[in-house]
Structures are given as structure tokens and as C-alpha cells.
Protein backbone atom coordinates (compact mmCIF):
# COMPACT_ATOMS: atom_id res chain seq x y z
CA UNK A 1 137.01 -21.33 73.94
CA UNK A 2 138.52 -18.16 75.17
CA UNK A 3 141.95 -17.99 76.20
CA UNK A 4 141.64 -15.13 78.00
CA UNK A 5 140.85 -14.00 81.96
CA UNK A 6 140.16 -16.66 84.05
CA UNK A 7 136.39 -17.69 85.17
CA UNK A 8 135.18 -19.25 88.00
CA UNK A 9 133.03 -22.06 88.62
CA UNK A 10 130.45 -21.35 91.29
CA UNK A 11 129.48 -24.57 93.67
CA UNK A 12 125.86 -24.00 94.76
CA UNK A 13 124.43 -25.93 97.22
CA UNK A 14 120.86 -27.15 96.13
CA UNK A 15 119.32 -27.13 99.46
CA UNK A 16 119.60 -23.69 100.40
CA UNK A 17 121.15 -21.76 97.08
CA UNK A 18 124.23 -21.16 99.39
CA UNK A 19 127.62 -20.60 97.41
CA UNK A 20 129.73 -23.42 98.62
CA UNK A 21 133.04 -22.67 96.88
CA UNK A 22 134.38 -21.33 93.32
CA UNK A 23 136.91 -22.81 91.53
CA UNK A 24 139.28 -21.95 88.63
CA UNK A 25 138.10 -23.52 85.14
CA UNK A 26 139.79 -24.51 83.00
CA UNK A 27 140.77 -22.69 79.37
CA UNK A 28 141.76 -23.80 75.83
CA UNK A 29 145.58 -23.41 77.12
CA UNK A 30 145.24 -24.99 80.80
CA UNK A 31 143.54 -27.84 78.72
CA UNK A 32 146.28 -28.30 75.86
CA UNK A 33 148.66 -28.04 78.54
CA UNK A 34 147.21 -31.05 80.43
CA UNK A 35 146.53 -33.17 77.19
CA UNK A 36 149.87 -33.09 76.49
CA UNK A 37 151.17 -33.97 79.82
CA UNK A 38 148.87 -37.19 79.00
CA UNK A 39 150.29 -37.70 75.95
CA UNK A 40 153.66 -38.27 77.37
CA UNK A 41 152.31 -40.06 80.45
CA UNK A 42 150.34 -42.38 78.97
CA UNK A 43 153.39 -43.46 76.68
CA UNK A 44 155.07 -44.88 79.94
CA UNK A 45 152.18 -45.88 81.88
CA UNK A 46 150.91 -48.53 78.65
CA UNK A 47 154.24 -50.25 79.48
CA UNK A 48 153.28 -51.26 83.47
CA UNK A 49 151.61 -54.56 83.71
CA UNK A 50 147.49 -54.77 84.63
CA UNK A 51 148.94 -56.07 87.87
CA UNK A 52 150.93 -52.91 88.41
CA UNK A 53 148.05 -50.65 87.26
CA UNK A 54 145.28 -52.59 89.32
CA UNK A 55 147.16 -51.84 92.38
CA UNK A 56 147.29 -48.11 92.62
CA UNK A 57 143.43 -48.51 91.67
CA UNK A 58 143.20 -51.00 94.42
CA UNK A 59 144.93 -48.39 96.75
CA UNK A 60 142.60 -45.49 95.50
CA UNK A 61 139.81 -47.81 96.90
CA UNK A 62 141.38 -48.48 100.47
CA UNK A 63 141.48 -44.31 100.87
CA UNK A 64 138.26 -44.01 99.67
CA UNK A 65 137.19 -45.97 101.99
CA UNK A 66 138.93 -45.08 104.86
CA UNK A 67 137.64 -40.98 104.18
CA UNK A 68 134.10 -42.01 103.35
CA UNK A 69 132.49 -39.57 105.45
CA UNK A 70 134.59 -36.98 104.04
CA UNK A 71 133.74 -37.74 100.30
CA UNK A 72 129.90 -38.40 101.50
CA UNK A 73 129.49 -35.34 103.11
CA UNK A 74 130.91 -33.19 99.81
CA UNK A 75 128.86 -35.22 97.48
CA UNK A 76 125.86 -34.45 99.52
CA UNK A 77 126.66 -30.46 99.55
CA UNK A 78 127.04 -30.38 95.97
CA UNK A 79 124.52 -32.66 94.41
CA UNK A 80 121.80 -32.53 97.57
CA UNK A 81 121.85 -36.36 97.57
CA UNK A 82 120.95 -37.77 101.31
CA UNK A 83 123.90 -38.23 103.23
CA UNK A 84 123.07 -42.19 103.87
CA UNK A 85 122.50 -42.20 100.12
CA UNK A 86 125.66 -40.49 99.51
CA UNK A 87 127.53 -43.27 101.86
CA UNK A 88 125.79 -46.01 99.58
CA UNK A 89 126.90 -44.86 96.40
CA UNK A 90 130.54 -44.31 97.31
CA UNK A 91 130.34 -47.35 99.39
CA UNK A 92 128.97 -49.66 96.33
CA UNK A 93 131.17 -47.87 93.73
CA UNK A 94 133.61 -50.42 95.47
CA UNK A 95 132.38 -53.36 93.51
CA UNK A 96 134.30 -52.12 90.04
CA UNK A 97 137.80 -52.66 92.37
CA UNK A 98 136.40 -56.23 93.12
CA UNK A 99 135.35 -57.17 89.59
CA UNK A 100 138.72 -55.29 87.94
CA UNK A 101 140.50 -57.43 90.52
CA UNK A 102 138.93 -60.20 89.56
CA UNK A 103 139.09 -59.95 86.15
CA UNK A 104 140.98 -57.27 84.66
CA UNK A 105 144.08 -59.32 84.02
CA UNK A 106 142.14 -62.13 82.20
CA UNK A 107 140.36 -60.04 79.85
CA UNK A 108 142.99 -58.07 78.74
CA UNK A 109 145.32 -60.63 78.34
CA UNK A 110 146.99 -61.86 75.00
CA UNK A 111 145.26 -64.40 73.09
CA UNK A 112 147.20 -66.80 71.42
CA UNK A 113 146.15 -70.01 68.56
CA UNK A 114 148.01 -72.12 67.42
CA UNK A 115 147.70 -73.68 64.03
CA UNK A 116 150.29 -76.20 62.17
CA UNK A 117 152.34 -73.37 59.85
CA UNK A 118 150.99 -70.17 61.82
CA UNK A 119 151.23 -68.56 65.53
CA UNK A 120 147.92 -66.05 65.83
CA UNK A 121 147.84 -63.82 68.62
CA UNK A 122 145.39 -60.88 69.80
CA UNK A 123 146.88 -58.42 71.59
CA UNK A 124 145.08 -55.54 73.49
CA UNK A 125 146.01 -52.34 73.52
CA UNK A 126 145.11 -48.93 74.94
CA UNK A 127 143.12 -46.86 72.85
CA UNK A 128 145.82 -43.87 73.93
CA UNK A 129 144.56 -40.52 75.50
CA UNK A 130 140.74 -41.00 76.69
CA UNK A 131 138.10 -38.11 77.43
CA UNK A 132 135.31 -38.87 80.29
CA UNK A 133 132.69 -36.39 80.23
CA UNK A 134 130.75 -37.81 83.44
CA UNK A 135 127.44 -37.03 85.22
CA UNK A 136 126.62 -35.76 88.77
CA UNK A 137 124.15 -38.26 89.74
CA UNK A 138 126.00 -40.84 90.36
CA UNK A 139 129.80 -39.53 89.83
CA UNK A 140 130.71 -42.77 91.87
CA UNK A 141 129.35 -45.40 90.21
CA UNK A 142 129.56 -43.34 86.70
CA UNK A 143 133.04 -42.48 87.12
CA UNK A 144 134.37 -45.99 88.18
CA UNK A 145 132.99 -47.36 85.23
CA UNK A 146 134.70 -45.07 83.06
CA UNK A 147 137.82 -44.00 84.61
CA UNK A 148 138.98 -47.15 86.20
CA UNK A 149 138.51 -49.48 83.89
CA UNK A 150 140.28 -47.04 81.42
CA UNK A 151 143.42 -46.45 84.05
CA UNK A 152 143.83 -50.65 84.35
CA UNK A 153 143.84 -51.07 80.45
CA UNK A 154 146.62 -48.65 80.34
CA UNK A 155 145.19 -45.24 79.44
CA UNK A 156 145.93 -42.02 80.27
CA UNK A 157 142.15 -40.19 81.10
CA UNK A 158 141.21 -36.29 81.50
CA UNK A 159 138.67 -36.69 83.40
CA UNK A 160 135.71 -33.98 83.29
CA UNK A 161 133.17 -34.36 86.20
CA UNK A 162 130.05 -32.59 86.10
CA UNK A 163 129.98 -29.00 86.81
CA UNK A 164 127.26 -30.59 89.72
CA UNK A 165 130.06 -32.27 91.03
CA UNK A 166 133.39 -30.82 90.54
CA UNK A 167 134.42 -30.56 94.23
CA UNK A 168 133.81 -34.87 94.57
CA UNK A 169 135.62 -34.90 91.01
CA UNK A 170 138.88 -33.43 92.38
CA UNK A 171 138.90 -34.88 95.62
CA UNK A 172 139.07 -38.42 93.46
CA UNK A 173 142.17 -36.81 91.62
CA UNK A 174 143.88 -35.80 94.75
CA UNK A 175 142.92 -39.69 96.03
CA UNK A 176 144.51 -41.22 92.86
CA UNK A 177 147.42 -38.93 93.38
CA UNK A 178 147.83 -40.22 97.23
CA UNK A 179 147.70 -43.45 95.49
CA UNK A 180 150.50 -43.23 93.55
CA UNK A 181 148.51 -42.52 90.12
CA UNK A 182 150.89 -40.32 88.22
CA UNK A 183 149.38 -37.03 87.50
CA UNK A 184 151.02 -37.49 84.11
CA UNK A 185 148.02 -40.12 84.13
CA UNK A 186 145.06 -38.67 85.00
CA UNK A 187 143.95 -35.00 84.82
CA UNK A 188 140.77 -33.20 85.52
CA UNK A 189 139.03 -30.37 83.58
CA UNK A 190 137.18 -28.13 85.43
CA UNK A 191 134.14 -26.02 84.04
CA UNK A 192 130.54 -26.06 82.00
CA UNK A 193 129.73 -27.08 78.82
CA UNK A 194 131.80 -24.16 77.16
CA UNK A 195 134.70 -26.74 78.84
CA UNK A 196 133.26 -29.74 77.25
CA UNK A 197 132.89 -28.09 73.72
CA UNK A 198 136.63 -27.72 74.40
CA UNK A 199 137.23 -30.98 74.85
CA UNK A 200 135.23 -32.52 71.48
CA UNK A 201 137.99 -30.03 69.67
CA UNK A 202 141.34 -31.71 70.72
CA UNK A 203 142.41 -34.96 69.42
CA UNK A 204 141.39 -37.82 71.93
CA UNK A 205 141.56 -41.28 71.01
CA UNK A 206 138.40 -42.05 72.51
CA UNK A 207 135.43 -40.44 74.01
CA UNK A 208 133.38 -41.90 77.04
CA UNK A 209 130.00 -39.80 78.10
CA UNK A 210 127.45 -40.14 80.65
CA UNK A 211 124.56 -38.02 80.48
CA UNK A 212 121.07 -36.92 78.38
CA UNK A 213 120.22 -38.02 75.21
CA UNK A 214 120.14 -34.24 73.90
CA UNK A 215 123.81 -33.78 74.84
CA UNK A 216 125.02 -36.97 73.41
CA UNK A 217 123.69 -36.96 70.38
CA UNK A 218 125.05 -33.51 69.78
CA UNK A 219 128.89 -35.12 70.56
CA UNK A 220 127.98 -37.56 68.34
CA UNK A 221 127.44 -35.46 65.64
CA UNK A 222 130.60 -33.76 66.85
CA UNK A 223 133.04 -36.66 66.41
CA UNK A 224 131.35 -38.30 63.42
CA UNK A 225 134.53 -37.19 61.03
CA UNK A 226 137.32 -38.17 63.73
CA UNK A 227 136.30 -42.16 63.46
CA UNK A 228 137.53 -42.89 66.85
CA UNK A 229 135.49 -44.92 69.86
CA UNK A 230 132.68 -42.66 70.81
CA UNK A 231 130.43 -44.57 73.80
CA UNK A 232 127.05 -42.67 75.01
CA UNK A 233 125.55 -43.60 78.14
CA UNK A 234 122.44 -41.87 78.08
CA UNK A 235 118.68 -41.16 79.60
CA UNK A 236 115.66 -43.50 80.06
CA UNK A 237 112.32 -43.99 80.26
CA UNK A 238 112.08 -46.86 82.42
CA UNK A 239 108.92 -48.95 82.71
CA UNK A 240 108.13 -51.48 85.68
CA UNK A 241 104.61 -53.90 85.22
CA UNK A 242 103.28 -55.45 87.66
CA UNK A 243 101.40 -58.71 87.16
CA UNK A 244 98.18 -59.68 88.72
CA UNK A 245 99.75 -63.17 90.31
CA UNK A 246 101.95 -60.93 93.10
CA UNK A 247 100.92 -62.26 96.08
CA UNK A 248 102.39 -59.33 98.57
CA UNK A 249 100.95 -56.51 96.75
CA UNK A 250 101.74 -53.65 99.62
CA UNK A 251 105.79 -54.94 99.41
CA UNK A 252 105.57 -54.72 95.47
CA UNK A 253 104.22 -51.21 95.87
CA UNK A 254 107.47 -50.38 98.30
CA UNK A 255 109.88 -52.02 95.94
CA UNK A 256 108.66 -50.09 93.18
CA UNK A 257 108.27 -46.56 94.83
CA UNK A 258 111.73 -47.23 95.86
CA UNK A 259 112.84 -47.82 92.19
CA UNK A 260 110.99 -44.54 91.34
CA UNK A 261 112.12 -42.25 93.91
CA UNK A 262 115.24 -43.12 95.48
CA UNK A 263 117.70 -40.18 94.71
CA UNK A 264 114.84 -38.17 94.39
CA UNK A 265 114.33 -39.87 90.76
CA UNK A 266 117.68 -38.37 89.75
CA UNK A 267 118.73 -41.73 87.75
CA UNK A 268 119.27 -43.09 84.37
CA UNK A 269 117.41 -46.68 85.14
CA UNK A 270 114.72 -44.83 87.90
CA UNK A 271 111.43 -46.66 87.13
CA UNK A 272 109.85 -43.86 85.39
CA UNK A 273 106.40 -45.23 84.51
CA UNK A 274 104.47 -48.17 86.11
CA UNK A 275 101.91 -50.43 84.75
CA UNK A 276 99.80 -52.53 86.89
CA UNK A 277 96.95 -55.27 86.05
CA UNK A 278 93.59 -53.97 86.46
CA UNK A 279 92.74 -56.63 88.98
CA UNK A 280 94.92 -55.03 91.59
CA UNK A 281 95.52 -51.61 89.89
CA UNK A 282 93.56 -49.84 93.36
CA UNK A 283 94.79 -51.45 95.85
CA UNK A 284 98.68 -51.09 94.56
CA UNK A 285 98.34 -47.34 93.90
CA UNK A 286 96.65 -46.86 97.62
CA UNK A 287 99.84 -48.75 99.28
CA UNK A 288 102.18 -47.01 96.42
CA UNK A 289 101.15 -43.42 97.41
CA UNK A 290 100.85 -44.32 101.18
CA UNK A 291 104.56 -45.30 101.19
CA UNK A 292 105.62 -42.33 98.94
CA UNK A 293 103.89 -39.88 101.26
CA UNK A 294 105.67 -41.44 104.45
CA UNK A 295 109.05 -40.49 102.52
CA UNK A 296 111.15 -38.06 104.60
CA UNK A 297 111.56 -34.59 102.26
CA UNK A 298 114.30 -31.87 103.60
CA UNK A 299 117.90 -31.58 104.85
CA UNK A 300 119.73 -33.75 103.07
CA UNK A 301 122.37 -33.73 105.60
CA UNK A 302 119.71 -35.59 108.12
CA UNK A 303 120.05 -39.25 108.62
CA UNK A 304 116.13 -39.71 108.15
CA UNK A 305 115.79 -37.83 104.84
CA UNK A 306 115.13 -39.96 101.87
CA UNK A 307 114.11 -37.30 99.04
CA UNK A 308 116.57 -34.63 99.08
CA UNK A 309 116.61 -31.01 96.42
CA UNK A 310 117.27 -31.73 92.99
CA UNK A 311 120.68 -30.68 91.80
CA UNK A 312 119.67 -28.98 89.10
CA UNK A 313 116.44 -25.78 89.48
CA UNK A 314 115.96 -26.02 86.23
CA UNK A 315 114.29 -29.78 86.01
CA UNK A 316 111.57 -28.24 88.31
CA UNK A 317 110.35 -26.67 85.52
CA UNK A 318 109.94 -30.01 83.59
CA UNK A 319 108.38 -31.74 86.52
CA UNK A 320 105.97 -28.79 86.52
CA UNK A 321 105.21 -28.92 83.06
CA UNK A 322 104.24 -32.65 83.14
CA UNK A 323 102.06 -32.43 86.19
CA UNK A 324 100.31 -29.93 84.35
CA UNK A 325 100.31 -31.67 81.10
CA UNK A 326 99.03 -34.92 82.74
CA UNK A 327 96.38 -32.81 85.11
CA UNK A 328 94.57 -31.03 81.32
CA UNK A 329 94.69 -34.20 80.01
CA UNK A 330 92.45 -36.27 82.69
CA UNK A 331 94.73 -37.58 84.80
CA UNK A 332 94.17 -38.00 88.68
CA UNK A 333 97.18 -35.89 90.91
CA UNK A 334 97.30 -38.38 94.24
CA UNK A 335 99.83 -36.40 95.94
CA UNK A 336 102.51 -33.50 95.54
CA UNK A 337 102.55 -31.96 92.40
CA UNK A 338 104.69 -28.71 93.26
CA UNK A 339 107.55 -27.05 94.17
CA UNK A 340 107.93 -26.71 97.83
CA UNK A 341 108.74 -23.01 99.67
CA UNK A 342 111.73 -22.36 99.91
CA UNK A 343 115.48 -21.37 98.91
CA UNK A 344 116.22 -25.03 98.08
CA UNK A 345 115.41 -26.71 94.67
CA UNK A 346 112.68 -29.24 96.35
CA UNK A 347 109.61 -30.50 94.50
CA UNK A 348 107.35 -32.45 96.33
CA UNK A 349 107.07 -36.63 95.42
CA UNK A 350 104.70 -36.83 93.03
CA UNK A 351 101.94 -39.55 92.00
CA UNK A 352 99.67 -39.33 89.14
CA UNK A 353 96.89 -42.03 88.02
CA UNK A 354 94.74 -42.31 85.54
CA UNK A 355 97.66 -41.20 83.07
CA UNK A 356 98.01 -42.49 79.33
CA UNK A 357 100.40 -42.50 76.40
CA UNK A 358 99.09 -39.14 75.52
CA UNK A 359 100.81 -37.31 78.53
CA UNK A 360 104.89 -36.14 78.53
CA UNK A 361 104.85 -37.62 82.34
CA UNK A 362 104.67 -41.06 80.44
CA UNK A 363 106.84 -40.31 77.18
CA UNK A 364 108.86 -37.80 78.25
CA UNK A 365 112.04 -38.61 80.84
CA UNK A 366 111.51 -36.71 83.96
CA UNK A 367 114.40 -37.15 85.87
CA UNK A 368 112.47 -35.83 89.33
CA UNK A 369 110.29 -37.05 91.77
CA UNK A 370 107.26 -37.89 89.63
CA UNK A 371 105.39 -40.80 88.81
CA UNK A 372 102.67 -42.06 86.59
CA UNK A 373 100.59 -45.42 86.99
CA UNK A 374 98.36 -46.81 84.41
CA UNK A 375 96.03 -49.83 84.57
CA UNK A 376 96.43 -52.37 81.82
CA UNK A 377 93.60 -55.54 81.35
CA UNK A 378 96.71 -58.06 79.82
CA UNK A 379 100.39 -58.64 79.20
CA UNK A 380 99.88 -57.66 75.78
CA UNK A 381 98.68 -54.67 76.35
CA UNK A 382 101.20 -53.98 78.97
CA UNK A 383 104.21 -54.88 76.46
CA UNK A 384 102.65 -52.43 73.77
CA UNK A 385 102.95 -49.26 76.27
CA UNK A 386 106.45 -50.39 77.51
CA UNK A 387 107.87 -50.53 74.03
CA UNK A 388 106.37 -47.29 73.14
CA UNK A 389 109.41 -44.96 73.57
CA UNK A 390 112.42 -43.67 72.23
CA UNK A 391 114.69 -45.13 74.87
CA UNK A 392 115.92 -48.33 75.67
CA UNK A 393 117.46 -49.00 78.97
CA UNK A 394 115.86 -51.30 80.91
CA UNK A 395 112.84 -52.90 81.90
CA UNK A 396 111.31 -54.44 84.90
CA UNK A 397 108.05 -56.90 85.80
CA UNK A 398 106.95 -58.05 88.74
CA UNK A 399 105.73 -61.60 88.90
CA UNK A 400 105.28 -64.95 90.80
CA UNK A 401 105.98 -66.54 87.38
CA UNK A 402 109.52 -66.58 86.19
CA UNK A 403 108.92 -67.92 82.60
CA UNK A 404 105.75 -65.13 82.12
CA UNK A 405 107.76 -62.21 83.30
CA UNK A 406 110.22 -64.20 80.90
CA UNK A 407 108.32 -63.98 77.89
CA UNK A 408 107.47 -60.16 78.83
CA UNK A 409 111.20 -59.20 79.01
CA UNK A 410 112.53 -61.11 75.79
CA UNK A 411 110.11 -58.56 74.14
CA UNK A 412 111.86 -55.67 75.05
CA UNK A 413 114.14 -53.91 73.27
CA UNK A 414 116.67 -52.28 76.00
CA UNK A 415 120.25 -53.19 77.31
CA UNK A 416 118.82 -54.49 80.73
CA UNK A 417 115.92 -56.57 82.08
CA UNK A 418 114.69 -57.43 85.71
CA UNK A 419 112.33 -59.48 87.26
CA UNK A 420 111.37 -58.83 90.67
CA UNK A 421 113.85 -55.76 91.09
CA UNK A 422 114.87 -52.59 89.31
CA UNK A 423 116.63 -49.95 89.62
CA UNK A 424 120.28 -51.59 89.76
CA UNK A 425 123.41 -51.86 87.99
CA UNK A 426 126.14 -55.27 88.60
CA UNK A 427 129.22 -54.78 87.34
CA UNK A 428 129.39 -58.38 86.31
CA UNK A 429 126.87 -57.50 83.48
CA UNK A 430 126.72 -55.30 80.86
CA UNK A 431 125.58 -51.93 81.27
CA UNK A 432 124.12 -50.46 77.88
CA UNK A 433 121.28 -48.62 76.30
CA UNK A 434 119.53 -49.04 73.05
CA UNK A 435 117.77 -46.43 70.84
CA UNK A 436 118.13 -42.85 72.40
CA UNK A 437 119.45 -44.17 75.34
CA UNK A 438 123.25 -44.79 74.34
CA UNK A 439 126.12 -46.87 72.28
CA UNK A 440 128.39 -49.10 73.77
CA UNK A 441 129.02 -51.00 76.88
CA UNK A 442 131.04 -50.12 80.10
CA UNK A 443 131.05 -52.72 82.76
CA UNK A 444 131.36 -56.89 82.49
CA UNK A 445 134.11 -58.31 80.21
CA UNK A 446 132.49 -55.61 77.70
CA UNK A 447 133.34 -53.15 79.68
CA UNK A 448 136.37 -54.04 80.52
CA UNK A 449 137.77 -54.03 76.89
CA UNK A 450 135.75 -51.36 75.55
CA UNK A 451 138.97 -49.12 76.33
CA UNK A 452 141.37 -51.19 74.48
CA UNK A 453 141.69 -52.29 70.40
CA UNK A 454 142.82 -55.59 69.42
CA UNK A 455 145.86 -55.92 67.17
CA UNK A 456 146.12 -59.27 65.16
CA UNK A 457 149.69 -61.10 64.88
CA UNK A 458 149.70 -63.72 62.37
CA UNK A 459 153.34 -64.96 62.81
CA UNK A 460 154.15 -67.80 59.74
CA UNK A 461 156.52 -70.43 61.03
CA UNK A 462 159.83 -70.95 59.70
């Protein structure tokens, strides 16, 4: 990475290419600077108590609050998200304070057996200086899951948002800051993926990512020879099936079109391909693509809007690609397909039927506004097409019958299953991927001590 001139960081907004801001990046010596800063923070900060910690975080969450419309309004400029959208992420990003709150303390807590000659103990411990490289989907949710739980186990973090979302990553610094999170604690680093490259160079005793498959593999590869925690969250290819025993077929439809489009698509766990029993396979796809064409496409700034620009132009390309892909191939385009006119990166929401293993649109993550829906004649065959992919993420059904949607689930190989929802992360659980789609855990007791390493004691009695 050069250490030369400075370069700036352009904010666009999606919705109408506008220039929003530019900011400094950062540069191989703004970056060593701030690591070492770290180092020496972190040294002191390791020594406060997870009481001590958890109560700047808990602080951070009371300001956050308090300037919601603030933080939903820049999230929205940046990453085109609808504004009520916005307010819901930042609003349920408040549930990792609750469950660190909760349970921070006891999970990190020494450990201590006692045998007749012998006093063991487990003791957790930082891992040291952490890296979060961090996505712009979700930066709330995302974030939190890194960067908080990190702070409480007594790490120091630099703290790389997405180049999507740089202007909500440093108003979260500047919120830390107010407080009371030493900046000797937490740092940002500002930039593309030139910055990020920069970051896989310096010696961090840990790396957190959120993001595609493509980019974490290749940081994978990057670390290999360092040995130190590496933890990929990473893409999906999310199926949902839906039984022939739901009763309120028209509601299913809505929940599911939900689970496809909300954010415009833009999510890790998105339903991304749907299989539904023959039986009922027309009459869910006419109340799937009647809902989906009632959906409320422009300003994301308007309270009605529910399918906003995608943040990045470039996936409109994919999304093209697959519609096309899917159209050669025989399947059935119920409505959108396109890009819509325009300075803003919108593509219209997009159903396709009649769609098989064959196409990308069902293989291939999408990340957009795009659907496929597929008949199946039995659970079997449903549970062959939902296993056929790369990823493993999660998995939903649909069903009256708990112990059939059971037996569908325990079948699939992916860090989450749901029955009779989708599209939703608890922090009481664990939140991981399987196959392409990551290593690791953040979130639950998992989570929690996925940013520290046990040390052993094994004290003999005199």
C-alpha cells in the first residue's frame, strides 16, 4: 500500500449517483500508526473488569438510541436502505447490549475444579489486537456482533466498515468515544480493498470478516501461515419449502416474499430460492407475485418505500445475467426483470417460475431483488434441491407439522434452521455458516468467547 499522497474515499448515494461526501483513507503509515496506539491501549484496557467494559458499551447503546434518526438517516444515504428499515436495524442491533448484559460476565468468567491434590482453573483471555473487516448491509447488526463482543472480552479492535458505509462506521467511533471508549481502544480504517489488503499484512491477533465467499476465501488463504483466529462470515444461498399441509397459503406467500425481498434482497440469510408442493405450487406463486408487485420501489427516504437502490451498480449486472440465464433456459419471468430508468441503482423485484437446478438464479447467490420458485411432487425431492449448493447458512420450511418440517431440517447441512420463519438472526443462538458460507461463530455463548483463548492453571497443592 502506498505511502504516498493522500486519496479520498468518495460516498455515493445509490439513489441518485449524488456525491455525498469524501473522506481521507487511510495509508500503510496512518494504519501502523493506529495499530500501535492499540497495542498500547489494549494492554490497559484487558486489566478493567467485564463490568467496567460492559458499561461504556451499555452507554454507546443509550446514544445510539437517543440519535436514531440521525444514524438512520446516514445509513439510508449511503447504503439506499429504506429509512423505516434503516430505524429497524439500528433499533434491533440493541439486542447484543441486552444479551452482553446478560451474559457477558458469566461466560467469560474463570472456571475453577477442584480435585483432592490439584486446583484447575480456565481462564479467558483476550486474543490481543483484533481486525473487523465488516459489511454494509447490515453494519448494525454485523458490527455489534463483532466489535462489541470483542470490546467486553477486553480487546482492542480497528475496526474497518465497508467502503458502503464508512460515514455510519465513524459516526459509531465518535459514539464510543462520547461513551467513554478510549480511542486507544478502538480505531477505524477508512478506504477500499487496497485498505483491507493492508490490513491482512500487519500482525493482528485475530481476524473477524463479514462478507462474500470470494473475498473470504482469498483472506483465508492470506492468513493461512500466521496461525491465528481467522472467522468468515460469508454468503448464502438460502432455500425456503413450503409444504402442502399450510393452511393460509396467501400469508405463507407474504412471509416468504418478505424473507426474499426485504432490504431489497441485500442479505446473507435472504430466502434466495423457494420450493413449493405441487399441490399448491399455482395458487402460492399468484399470491407471492401479487404481494411482491404491491411493494413500494423508489425514494428510500419515503416512509412507504419498501425496496430501495442497491448499494452496489455493479450487482445489477448479476441480477441481469440470471434473469437472462433463467429466461434461455425455459423459465417463466412473472414480473420485473430489469433495471429501472434512472440515475439510481434500482432493479425492479423480480419473480421467475418454472426455474430448475440448471439456472445461476437457483445456484448462484444473487444478492438483489430476484426470486426463483420451483414446484416439487415430495419432501424428498424438495430436500435433494435444498442441499444442492455450495453454501450452508440456513434453511427454512413451512409447515403445519412440527416433527415433518423436523425431519426436513435435521437433513440440512447449514448453521441455522427455521420453521415457520426465515430470514432472522437471535443473538441468543449461534450465528454460523457451513461450506462456502463461513468458519466460526459470533453471537450466543459462542460468540461471546470466540474473542478470547483459554489458558489452563493446574495449581498442585502443597
Amino acid at each position: 500500500m502506498s505511502n504516498q499522497s493522500i486519496k479520498f474515499l468518495k460516498v455515493i448515494n445509490p439513489a441518485n449517483a449524488n456525491i455525498v461526501d469524501e473522506i481521507p483513507m487511510d495509508t500503510a503509515s496512518s494504519l501502523a500508526s493506529k495499530f500501535t496506539l492499540l497495542e498500547s491501549g489494549q494492554a490497559q484496557w484487558r486489566q478493567k473488569s467485564v463490568a467496567e467494559r460492559l458499561a461504556i458499551i451499555q452507554r454507546f447503546g443509550e446514544i445510539v438510541k437517543t440519535n436514531l434518526e440521525v444514524l438512520a438517516e446516514i445509513l439510508t444515504t449511503e447504503t439506499g436502505k429504506p429509512l423505516q428499515q434503516s430505524r429497524n436495524e439500528i433499533r434491533g442491533a440493541q439486542n447484543r447490549i441486552v444479551h452482553l448484559t446478560a451474559y457477558a460476565e458469566k461466560w467469560l468468567a474463570t472456571e475453577t475444579f477442584d480435585t483432592p491434590s490439584m486446583i484447575e482453573t480456565i481462564k479467558y483471555e483476550p486474543l490481543g489486537v483484533i481486525a473487523n473487516i465488516s459489511a454494509w448491509n447490515f453494519p448494525y447488526n454485523v458490527g455489534y456482533n463483532v466489535f462489541l463482543y470483542a470490546l467486553v472480552a477486553g480487546n482492542a479492535v480497528m475496526y474497518k466498515p465497508s467502503e458502503y458505509a464508512s460515514l455510519t462506521g465513524l459516526k459509531m467511533a465518535a459514539y464510543l468515544y462520547e461513551a467513554g471508549l478510549p480511542e486507544s481502544v478502538f480505531q477505524t480504517a477508512i478506504g477500499d480493498g487496497e485498505v483491507g489488503q493492508a490490513l491482512l499484512d500487519m500482525d493482528f491477533n485475530g481476524y473477524f470478516f463479514t462478507g462474500s465467499h470470494k473475498t473470504g476465501q482469498h483472506i483465508a488463504q492470506s492468513l493461512a501461515s500466521k496461525l491465528i483466529p481467522v472467522q468468515l462470515e460469508l454468503g448464502g444461498k438460502d432455500p425456503l419449502y413450503v409444504m402442502d399441509d399450510i393452511q393460509d397459503i396467501r400469508q405463507a406467500a407474504i412471509n416468504a416474499a418478505e424473507g426474499a425481498f426485504y432490504n431489497a434482497g441485500q442479505s446473507c440469510c435472504a430466502v434466495e430460492r423457494i420450493y413449493v408442493s405441487s399441490s399448491i405450487y399455482d395458487e402460492f406463486l399468484s399470491h407471492f407475485v401479487e404481494e411482491v408487485k404491491s411493494y413500494k420501489v423508489g425514494n428510500p427516504m419515503s416512509a412507504d418505500t419498501f425496496i430501495g437502490p442497491l448499494t452496489r451498480s455493479a450487482q445489477i449486472e448479476v441480477l441481469e445475467a440470471q434473469v437472462k440465464d433463467a429466461l434461455d433456459k425455459g423459465g417463466q419471468l412473472e414480473c420485473g426483470g430489469k433495471k429501472l430508468p434512472g440515475l439510481g441503482h434500482y432493479f425492479a423485484p423480480t419473480v421467475l417460475s418454472a426455474v430448475n437446478h440448471s439456472m445461476s438464479v437457483m445456484m448462484e447467490e444473487s444478492f438483489g431483488p430476484i426470486i426463483g420458485i420451483q414446484a416439487v411432487d415430495s419432501d424428498e425431492e424438495a430436500i435433494g434441491y435444498m442441499k444442492d449448493t455450495v453454501y450452508g447458512l440456513t434453511a427454512a420450511v413451512f409447515s403445519q407439522d412440527k416433527e415433518r418440517a423436523i425431519d426436513v431440517l435435521e437433513s440440512m447441512n447449514t448453521g441455522t434452521v427455521y420453521w415457520n420463519c426465515c430470514d432472522r438472526v437471535s443473538p441468543n443462538l449461534p450465528w454460523s455458516g457451513r461450506k462456502n458460507s463461513g468458519l466460526g461463530s459470533t453471537l450466543s455463548s459462542q460468540g461471546i468467547r470466540a474473542f478470547v483463548q483459554p489458558k489452563a492453571y493446574q495449581l498442585r497443592l502443597p
